[in-house]
PDB file of N, CA and C in Angstrom:
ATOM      1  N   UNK A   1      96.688  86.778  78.850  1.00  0.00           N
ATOM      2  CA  UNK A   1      98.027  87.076  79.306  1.00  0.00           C
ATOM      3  C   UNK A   1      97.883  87.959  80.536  1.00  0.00           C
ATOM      4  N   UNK A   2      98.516  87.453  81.517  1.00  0.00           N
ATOM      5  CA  UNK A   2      98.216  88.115  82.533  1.00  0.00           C
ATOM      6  C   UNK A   2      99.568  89.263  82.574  1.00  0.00           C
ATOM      7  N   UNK A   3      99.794  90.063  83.909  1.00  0.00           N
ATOM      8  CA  UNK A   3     100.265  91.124  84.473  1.00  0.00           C
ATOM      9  C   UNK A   3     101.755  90.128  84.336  1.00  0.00           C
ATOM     10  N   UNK A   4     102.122  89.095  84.828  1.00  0.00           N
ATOM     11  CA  UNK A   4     103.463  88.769  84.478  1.00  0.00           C
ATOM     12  C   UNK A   4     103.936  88.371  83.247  1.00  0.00           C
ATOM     13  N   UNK A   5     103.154  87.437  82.338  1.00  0.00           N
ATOM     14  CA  UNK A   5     103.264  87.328  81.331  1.00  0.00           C
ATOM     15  C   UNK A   5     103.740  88.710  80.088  1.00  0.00           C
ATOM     16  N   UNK A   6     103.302  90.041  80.628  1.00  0.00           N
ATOM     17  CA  UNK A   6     103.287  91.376  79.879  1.00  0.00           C
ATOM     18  C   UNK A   6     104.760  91.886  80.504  1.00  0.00           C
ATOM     19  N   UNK A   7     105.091  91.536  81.601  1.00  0.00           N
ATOM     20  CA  UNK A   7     106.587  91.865  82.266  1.00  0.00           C
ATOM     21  C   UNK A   7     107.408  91.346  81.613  1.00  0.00           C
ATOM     22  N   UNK A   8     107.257  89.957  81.456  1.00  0.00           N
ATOM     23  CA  UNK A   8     108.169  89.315  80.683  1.00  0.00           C
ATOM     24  C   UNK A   8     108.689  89.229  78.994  1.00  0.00           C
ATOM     25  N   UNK A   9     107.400  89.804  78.737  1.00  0.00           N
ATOM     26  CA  UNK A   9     107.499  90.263  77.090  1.00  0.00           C
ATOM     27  C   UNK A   9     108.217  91.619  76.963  1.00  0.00           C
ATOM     28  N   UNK A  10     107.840  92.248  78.030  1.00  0.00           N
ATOM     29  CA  UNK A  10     108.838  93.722  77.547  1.00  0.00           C
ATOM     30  C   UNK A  10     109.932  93.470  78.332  1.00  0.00           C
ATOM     31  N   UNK A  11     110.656  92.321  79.024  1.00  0.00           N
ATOM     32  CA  UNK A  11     111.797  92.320  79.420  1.00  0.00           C
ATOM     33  C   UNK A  11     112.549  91.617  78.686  1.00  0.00           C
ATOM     34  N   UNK A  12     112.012  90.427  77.937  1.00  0.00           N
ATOM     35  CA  UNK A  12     112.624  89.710  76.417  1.00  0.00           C
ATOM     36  C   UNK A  12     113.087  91.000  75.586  1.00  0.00           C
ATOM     37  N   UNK A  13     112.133  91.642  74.988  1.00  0.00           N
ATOM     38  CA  UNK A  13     112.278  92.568  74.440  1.00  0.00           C
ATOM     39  C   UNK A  13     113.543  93.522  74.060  1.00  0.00           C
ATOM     40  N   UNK A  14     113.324  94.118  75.890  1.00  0.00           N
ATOM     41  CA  UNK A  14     114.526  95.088  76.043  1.00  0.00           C
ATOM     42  C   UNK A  14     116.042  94.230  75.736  1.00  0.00           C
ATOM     43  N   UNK A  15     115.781  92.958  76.166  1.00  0.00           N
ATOM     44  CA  UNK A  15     117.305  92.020  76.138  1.00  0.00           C
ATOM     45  C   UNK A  15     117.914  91.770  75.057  1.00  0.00           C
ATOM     46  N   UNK A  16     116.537  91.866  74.072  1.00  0.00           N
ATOM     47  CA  UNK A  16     116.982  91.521  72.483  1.00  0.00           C
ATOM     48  C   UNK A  16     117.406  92.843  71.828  1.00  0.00           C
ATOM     49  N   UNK A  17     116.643  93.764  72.118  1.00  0.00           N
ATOM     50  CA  UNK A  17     117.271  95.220  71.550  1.00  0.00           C
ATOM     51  C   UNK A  17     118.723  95.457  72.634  1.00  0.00           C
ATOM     52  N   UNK A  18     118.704  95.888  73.308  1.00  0.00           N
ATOM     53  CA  UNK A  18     119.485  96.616  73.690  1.00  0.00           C
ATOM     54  C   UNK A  18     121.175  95.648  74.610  1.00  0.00           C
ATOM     55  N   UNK A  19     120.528  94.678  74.942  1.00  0.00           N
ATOM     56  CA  UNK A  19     121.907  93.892  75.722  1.00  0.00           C
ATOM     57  C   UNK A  19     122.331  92.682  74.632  1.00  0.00           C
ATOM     58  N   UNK A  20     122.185  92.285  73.651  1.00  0.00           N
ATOM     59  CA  UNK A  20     122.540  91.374  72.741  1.00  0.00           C
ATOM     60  C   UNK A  20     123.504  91.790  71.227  1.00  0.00           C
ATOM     61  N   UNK A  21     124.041  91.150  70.970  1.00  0.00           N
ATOM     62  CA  UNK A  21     125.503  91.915  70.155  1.00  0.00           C
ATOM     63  C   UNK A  21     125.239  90.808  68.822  1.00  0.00           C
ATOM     64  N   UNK A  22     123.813  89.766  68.960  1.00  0.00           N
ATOM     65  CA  UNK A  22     124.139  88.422  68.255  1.00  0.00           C
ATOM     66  C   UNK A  22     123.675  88.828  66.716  1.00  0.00           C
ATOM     67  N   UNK A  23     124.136  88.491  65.824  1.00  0.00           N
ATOM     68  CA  UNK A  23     123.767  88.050  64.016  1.00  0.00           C
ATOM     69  C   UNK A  23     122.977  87.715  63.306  1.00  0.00           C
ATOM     70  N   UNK A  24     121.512  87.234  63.081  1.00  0.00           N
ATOM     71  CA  UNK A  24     121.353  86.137  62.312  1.00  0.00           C
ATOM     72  C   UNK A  24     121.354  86.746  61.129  1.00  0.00           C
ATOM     73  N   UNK A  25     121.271  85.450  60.364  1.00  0.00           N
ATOM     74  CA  UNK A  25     121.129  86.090  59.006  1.00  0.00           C
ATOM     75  C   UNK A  25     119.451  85.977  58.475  1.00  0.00           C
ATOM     76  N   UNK A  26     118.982  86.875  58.081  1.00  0.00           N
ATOM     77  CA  UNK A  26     117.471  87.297  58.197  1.00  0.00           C
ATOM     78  C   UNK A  26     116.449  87.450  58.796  1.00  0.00           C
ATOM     79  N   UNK A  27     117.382  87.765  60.465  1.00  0.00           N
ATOM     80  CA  UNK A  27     116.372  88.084  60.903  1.00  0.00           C
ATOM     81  C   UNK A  27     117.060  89.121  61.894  1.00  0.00           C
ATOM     82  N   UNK A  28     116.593  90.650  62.104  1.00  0.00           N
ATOM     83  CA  UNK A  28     117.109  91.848  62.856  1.00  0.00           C
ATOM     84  C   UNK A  28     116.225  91.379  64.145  1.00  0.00           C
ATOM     85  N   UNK A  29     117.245  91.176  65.248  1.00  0.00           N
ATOM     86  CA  UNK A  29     116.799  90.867  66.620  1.00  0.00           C
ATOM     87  C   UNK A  29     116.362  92.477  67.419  1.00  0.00           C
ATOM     88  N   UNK A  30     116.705  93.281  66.564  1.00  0.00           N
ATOM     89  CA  UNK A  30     116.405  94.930  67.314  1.00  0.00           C
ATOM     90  C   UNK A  30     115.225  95.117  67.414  1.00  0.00           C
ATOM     91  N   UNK A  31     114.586  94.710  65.708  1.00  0.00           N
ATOM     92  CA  UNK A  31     113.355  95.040  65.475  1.00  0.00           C
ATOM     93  C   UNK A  31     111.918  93.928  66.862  1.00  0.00           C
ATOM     94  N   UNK A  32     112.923  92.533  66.493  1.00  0.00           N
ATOM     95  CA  UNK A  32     112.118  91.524  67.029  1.00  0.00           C
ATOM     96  C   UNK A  32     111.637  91.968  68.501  1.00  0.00           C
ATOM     97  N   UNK A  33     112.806  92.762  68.912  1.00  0.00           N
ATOM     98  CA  UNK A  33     113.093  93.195  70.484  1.00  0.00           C
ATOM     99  C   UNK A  33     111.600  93.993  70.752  1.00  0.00           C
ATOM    100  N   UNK A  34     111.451  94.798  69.944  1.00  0.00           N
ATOM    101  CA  UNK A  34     110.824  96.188  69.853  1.00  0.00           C
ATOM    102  C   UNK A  34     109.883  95.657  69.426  1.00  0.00           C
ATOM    103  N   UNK A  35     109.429  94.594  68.801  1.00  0.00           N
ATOM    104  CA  UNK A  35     107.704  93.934  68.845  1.00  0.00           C
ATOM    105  C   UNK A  35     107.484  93.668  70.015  1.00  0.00           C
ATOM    106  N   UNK A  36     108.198  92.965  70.622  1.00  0.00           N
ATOM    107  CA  UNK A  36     108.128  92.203  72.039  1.00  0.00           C
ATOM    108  C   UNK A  36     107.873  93.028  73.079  1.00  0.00           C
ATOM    109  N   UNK A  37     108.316  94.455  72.890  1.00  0.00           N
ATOM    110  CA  UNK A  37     108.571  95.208  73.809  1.00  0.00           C
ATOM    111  C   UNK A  37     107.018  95.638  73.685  1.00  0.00           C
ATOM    112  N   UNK A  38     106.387  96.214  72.658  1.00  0.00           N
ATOM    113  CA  UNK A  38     104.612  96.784  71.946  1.00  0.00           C
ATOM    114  C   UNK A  38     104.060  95.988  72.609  1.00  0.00           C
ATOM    115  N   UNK A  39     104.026  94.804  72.189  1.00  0.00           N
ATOM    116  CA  UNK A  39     103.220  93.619  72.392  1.00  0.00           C
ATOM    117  C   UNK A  39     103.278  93.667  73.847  1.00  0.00           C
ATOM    118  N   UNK A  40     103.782  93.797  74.753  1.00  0.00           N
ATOM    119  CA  UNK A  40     103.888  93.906  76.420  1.00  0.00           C
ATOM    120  C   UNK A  40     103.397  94.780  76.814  1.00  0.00           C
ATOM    121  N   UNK A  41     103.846  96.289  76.156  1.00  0.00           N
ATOM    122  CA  UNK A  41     103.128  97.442  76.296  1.00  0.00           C
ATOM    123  C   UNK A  41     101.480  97.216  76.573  1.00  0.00           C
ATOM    124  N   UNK A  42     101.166  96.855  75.149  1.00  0.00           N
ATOM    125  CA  UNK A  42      99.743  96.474  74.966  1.00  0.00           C
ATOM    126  C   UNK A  42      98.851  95.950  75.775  1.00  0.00           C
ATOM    127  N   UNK A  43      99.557  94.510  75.950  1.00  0.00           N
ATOM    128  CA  UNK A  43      99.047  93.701  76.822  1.00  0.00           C
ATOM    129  C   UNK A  43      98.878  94.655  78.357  1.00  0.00           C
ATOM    130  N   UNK A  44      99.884  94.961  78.631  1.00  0.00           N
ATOM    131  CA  UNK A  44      99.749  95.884  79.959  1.00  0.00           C
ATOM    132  C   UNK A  44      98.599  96.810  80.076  1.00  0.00           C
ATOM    133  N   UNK A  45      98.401  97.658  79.157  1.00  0.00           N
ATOM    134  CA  UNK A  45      97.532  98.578  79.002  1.00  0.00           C
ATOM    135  C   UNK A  45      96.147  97.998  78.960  1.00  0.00           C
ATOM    136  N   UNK A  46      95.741  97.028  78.336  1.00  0.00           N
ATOM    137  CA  UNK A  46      94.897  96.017  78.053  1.00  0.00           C
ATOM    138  C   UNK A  46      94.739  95.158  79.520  1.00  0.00           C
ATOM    139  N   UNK A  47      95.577  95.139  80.309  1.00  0.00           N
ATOM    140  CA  UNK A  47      95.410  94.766  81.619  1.00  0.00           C
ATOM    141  C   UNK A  47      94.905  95.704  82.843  1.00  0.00           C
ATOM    142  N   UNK A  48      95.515  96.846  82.465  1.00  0.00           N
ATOM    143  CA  UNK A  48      95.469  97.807  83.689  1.00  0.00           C
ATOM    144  C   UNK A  48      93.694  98.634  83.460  1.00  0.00           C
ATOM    145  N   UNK A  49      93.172  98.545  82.361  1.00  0.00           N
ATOM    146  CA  UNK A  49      91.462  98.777  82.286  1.00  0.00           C
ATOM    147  C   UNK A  49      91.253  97.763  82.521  1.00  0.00           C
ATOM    148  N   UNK A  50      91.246  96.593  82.332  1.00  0.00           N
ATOM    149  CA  UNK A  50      90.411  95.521  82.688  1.00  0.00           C
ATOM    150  C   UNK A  50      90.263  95.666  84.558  1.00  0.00           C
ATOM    151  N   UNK A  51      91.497  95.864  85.134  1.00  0.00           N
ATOM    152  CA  UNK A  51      91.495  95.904  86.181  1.00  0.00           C
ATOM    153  C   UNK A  51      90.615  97.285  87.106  1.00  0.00           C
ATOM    154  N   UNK A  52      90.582  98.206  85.882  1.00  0.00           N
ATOM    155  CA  UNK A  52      90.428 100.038  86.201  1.00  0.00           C
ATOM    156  C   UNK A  52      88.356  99.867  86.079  1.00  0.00           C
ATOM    157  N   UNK A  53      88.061  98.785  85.826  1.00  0.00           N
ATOM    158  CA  UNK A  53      86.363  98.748  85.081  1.00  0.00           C
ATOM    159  C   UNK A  53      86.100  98.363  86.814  1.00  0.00           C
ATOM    160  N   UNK A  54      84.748  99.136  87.136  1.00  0.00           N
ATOM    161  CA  UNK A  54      83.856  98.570  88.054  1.00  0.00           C
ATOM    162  C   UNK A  54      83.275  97.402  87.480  1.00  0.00           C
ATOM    163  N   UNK A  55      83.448  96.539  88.654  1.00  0.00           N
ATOM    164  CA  UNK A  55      83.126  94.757  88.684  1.00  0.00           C
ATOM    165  C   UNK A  55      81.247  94.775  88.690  1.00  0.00           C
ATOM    166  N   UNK A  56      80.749  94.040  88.221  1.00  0.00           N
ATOM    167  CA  UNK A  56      79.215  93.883  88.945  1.00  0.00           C
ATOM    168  C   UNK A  56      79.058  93.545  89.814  1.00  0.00           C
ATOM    169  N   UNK A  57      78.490  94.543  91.128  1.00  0.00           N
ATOM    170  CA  UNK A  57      77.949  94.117  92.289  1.00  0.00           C
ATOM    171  C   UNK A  57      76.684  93.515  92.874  1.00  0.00           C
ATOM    172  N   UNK A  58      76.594  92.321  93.138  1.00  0.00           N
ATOM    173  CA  UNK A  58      75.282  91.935  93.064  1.00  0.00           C
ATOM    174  C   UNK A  58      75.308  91.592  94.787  1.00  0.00           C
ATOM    175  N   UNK A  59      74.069  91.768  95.338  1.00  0.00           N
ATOM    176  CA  UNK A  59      73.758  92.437  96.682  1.00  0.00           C
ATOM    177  C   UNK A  59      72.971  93.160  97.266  1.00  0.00           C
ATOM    178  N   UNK A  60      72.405  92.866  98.922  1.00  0.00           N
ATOM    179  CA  UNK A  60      71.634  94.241  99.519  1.00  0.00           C
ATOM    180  C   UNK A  60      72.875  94.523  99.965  1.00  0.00           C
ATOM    181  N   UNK A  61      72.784  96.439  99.911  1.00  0.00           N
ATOM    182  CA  UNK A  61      73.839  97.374 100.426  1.00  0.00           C
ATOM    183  C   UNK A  61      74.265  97.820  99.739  1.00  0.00           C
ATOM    184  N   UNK A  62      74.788  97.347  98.616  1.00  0.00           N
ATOM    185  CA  UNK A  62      75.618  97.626  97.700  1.00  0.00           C
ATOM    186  C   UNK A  62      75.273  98.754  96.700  1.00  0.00           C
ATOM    187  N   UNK A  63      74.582  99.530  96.910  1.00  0.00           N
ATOM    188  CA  UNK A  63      73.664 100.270  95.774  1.00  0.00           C
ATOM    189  C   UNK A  63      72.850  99.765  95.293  1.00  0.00           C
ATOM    190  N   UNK A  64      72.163  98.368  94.835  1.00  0.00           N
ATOM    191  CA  UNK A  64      71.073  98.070  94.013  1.00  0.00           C
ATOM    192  C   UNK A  64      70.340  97.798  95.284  1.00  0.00           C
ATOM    193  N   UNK A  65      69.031  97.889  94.352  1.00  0.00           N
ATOM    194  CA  UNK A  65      67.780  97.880  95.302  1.00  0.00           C
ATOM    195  C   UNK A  65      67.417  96.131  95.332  1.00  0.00           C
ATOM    196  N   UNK A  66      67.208  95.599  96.774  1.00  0.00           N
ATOM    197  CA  UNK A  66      66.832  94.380  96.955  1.00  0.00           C
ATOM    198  C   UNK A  66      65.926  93.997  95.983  1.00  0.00           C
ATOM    199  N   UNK A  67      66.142  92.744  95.591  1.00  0.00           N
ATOM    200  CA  UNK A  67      64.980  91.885  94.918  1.00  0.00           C
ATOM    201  C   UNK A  67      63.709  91.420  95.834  1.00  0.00           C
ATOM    202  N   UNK A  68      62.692  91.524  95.047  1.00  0.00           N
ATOM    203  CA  UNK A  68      61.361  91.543  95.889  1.00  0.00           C
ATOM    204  C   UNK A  68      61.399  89.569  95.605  1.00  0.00           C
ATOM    205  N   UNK A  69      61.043  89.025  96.988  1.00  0.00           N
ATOM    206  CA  UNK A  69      60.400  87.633  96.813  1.00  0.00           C
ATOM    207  C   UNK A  69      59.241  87.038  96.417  1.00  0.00           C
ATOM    208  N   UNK A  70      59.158  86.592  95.993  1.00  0.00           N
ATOM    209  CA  UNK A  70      57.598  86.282  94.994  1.00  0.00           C
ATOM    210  C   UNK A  70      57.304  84.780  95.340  1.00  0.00           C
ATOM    211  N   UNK A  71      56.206  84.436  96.409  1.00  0.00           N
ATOM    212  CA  UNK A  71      56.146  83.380  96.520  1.00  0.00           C
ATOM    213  C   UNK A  71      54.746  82.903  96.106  1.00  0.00           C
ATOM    214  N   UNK A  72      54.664  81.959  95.188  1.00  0.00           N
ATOM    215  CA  UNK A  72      53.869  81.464  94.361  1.00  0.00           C
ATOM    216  C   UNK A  72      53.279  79.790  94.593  1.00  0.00           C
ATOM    217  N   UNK A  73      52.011  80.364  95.345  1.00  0.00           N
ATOM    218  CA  UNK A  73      51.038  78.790  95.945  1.00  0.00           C
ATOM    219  C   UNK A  73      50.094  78.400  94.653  1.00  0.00           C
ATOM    220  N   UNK A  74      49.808  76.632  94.559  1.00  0.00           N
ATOM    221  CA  UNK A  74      48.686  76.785  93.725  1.00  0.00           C
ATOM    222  C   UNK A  74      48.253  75.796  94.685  1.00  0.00           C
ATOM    223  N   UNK A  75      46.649  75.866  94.691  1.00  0.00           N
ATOM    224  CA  UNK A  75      45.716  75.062  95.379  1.00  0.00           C
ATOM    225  C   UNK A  75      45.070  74.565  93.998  1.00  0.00           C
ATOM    226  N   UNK A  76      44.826  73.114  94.347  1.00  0.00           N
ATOM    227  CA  UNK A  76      44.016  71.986  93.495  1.00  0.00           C
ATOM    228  C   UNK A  76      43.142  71.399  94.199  1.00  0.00           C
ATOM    229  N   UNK A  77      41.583  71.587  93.645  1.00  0.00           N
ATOM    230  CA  UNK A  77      41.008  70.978  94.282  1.00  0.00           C
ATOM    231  C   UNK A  77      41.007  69.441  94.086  1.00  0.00           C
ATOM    232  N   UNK A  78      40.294  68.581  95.097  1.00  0.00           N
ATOM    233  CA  UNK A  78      40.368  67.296  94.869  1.00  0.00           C
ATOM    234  C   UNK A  78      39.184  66.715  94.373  1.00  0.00           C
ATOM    235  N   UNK A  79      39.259  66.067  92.769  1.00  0.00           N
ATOM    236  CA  UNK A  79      38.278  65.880  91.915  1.00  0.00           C
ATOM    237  C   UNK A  79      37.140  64.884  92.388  1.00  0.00           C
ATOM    238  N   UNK A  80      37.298  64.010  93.667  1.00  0.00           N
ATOM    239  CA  UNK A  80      36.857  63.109  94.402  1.00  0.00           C
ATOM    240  C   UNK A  80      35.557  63.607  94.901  1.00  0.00           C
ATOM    241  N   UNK A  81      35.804  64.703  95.056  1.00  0.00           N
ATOM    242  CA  UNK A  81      34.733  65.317  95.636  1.00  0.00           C
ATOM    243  C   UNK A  81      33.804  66.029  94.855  1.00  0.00           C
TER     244      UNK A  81
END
């Protein structure tokens, strides 16, 4: 769930708690509101470290030390001889 997907859960949310006047019978839309609203919370919070973590930098410059090249010959002699 991305960064809009988490907007939209706590904006369902707020619509069901607080701007809706509707009934059902067994089921409290306040409460439903107020999951919706957590569940966005969450997700958000759960978004904003993912985003807050240093990425792996792989690279010269970058702080790590270059990789050494390793170049690897084999000579065969020729059995002919």
């Amino acid at each position: 769930m991305g960064l809009g997907g988490c907007v939209i859960l706590i904006a369902l949310g707020a619509i069901l708690t607080f701007a809706t006047d509707w009934h059902l019978s067994g089921v409290n839309l306040d409460v439903v509101g107020v999951i919706l609203m957590v569940v966005g919370l969450l997700g958000l919070v759960t978004f904003s470290s993912v985003l807050r973590r240093p990425r792996r930098r792989v690279g010269v410059g970058v702080g790590a030390p270059a990789e050494e090249v390793v170049e690897e010959r084999r000579y065969y002699e020729d059995p002919r001889i």
